[in-house]
N, C-alpha and C. Protein backbone atom coordinates (compact mmCIF):
# COMPACT_ATOMS: atom_id res chain seq x y z
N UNK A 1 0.82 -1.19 0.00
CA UNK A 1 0.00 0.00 0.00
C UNK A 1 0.86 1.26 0.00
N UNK A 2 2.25 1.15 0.46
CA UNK A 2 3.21 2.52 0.32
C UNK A 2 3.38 2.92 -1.24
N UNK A 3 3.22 1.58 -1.91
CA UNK A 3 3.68 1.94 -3.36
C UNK A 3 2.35 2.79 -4.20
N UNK A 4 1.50 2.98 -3.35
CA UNK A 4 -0.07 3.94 -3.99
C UNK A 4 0.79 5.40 -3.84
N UNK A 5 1.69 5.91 -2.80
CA UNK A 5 2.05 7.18 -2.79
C UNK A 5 2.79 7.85 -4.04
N UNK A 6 3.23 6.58 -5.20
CA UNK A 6 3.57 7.39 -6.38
C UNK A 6 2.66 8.06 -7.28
N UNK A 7 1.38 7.80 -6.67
CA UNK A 7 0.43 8.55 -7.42
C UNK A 7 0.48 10.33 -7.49
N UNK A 8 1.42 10.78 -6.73
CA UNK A 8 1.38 12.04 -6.16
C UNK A 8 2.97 12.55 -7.35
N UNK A 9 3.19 11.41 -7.84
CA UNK A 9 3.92 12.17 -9.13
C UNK A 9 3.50 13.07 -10.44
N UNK A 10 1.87 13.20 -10.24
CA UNK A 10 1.05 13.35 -10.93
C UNK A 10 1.38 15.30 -10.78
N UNK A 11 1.83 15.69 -9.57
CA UNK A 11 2.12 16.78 -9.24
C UNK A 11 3.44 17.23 -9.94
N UNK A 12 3.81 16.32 -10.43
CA UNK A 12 5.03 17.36 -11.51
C UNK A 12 4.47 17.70 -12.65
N UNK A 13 3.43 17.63 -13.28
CA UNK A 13 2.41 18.17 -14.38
C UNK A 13 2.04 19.37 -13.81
N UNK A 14 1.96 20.28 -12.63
CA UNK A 14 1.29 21.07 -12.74
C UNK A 14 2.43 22.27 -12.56
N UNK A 15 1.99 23.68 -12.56
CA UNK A 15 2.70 24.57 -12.81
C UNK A 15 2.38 25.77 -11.61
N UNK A 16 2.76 26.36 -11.19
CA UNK A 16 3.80 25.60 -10.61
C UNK A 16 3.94 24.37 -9.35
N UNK A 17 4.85 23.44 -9.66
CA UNK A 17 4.75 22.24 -9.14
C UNK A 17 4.09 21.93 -7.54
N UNK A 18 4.49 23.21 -6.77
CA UNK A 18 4.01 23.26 -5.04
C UNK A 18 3.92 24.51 -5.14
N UNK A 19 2.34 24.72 -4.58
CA UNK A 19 2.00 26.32 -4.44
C UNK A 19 1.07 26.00 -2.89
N UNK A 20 1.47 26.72 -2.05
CA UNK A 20 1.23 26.22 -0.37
C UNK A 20 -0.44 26.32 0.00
N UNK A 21 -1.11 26.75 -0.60
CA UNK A 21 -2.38 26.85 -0.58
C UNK A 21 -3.66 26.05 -1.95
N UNK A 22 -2.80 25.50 -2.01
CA UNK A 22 -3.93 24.65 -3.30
C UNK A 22 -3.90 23.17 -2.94
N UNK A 23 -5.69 23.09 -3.52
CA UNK A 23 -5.88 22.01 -2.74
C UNK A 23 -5.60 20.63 -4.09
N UNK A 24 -5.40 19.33 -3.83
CA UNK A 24 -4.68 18.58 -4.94
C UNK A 24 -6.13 18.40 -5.30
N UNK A 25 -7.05 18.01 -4.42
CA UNK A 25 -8.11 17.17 -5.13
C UNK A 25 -8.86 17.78 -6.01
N UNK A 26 -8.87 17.28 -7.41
CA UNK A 26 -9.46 17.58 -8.72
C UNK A 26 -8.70 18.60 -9.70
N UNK A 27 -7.60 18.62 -8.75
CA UNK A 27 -6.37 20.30 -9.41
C UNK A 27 -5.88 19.21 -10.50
N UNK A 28 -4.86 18.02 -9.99
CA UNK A 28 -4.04 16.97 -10.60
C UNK A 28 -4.33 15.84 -11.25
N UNK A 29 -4.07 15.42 -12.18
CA UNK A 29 -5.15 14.43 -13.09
C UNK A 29 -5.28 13.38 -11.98
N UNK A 30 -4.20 12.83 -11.35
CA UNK A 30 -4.63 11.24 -10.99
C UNK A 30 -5.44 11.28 -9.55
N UNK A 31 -5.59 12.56 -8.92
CA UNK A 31 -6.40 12.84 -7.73
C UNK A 31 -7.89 13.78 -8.34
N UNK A 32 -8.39 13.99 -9.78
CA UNK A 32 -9.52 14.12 -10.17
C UNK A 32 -10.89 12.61 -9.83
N UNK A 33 -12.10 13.75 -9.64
CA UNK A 33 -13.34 12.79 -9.51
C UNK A 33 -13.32 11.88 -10.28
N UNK A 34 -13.29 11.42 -11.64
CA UNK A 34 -12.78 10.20 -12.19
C UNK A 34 -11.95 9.36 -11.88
N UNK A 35 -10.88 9.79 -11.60
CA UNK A 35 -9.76 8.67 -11.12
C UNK A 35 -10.27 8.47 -9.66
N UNK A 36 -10.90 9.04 -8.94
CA UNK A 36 -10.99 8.54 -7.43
C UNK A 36 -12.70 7.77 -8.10
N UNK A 37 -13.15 7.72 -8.66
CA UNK A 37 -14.43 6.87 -8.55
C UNK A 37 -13.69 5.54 -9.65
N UNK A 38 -12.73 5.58 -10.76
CA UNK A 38 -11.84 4.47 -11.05
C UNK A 38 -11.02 4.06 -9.86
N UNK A 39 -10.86 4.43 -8.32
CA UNK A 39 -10.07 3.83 -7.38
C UNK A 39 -11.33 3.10 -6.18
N UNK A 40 -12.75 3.83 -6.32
CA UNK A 40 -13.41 2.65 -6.26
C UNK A 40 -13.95 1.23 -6.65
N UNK A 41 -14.11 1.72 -7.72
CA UNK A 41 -14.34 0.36 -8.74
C UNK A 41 -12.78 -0.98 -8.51
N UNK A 42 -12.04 0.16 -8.24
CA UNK A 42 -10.71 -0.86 -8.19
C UNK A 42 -11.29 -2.01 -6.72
N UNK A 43 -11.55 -1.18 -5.60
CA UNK A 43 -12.05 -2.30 -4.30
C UNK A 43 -12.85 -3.51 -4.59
N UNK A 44 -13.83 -3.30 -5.73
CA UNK A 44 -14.41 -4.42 -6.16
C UNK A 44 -13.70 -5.73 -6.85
N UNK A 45 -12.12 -5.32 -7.56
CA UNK A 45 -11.84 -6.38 -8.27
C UNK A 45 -10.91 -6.97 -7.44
N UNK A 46 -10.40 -8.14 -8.14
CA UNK A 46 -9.45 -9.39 -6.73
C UNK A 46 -8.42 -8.62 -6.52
N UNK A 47 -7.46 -9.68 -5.38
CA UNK A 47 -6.50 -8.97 -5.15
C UNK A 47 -5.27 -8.80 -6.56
N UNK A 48 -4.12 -8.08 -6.60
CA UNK A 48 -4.32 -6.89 -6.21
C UNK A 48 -4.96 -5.55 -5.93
N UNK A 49 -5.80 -5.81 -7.05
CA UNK A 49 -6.23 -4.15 -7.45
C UNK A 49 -7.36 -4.02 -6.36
N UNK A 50 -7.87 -4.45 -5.58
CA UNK A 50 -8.75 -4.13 -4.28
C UNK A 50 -7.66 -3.83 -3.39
N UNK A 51 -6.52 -4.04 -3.16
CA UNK A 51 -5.68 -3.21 -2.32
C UNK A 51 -5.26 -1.86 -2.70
N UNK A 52 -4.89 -2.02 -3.93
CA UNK A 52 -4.17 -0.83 -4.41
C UNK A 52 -5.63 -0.08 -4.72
N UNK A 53 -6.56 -0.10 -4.92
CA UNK A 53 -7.53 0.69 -4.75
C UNK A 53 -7.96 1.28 -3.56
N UNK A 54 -7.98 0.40 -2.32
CA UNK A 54 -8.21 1.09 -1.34
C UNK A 54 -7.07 1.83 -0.50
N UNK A 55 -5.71 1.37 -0.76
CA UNK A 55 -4.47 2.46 -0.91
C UNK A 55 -4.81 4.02 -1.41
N UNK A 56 -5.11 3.67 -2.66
CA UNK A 56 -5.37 5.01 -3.23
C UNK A 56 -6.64 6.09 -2.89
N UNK A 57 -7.72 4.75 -2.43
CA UNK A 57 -8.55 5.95 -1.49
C UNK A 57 -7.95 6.41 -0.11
N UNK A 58 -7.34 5.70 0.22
CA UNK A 58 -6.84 6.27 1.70
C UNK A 58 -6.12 7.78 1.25
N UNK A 59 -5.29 7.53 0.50
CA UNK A 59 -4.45 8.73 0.21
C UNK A 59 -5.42 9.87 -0.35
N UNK A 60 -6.36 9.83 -1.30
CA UNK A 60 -7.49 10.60 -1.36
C UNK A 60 -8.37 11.65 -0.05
N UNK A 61 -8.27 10.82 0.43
CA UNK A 61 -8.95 10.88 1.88
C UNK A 61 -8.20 11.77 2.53
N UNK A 62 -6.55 11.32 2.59
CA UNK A 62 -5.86 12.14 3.82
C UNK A 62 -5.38 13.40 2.68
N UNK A 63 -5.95 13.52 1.52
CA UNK A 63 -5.85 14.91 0.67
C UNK A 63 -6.73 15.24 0.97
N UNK A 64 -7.78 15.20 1.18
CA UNK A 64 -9.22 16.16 1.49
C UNK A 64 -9.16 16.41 2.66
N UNK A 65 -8.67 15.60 3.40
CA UNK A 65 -8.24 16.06 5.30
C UNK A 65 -7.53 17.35 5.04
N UNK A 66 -6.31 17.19 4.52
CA UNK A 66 -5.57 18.82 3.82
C UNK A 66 -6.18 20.00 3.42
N UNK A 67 -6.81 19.74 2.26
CA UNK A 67 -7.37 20.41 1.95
C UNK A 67 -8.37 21.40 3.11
N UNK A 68 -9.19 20.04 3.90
CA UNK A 68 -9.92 21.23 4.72
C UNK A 68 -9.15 21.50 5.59
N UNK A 69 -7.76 21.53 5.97
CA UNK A 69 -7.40 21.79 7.15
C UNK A 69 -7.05 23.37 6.73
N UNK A 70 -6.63 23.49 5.53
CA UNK A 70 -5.71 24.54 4.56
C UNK A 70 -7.32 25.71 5.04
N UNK A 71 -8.52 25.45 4.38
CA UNK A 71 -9.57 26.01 3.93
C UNK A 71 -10.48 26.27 5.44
């Protein structure tokens, strides 16, 4: 489940790369509403991808924790 945190490489696409007040969720392609409702669908299929899906919601999750902590 540590290996879901490369999803946050998705943040070298944006410009500029770390700006201290922006929130990731829906800014960065692989933390957009599509990809987090493709990281549910992932919990449904065998293992692996029901782990690494619910990896990737966790990390979702503790981005929106951010987000409101920021907001």
């Amino acid at each position: 489940m540590l290996l879901t945190m490369i999803v946050d490489l998705d943040h070298l696409l944006s410009n500029p790369i770390y700006q201290a007040e922006r929130c990731s969720i829906n800014f960065h392609p692989l933390h957009s509403y599509y990809a987090i409702a493709a990281y549910v669908i992932m919990i449904f299929l065998r293992r692996p991808y029901n782990i690494i899906g619910i990896g990737l919601l966790l990390h979702m999750l503790t981005d929106f924790i951010d987000c409101l902590m920021r907001n």
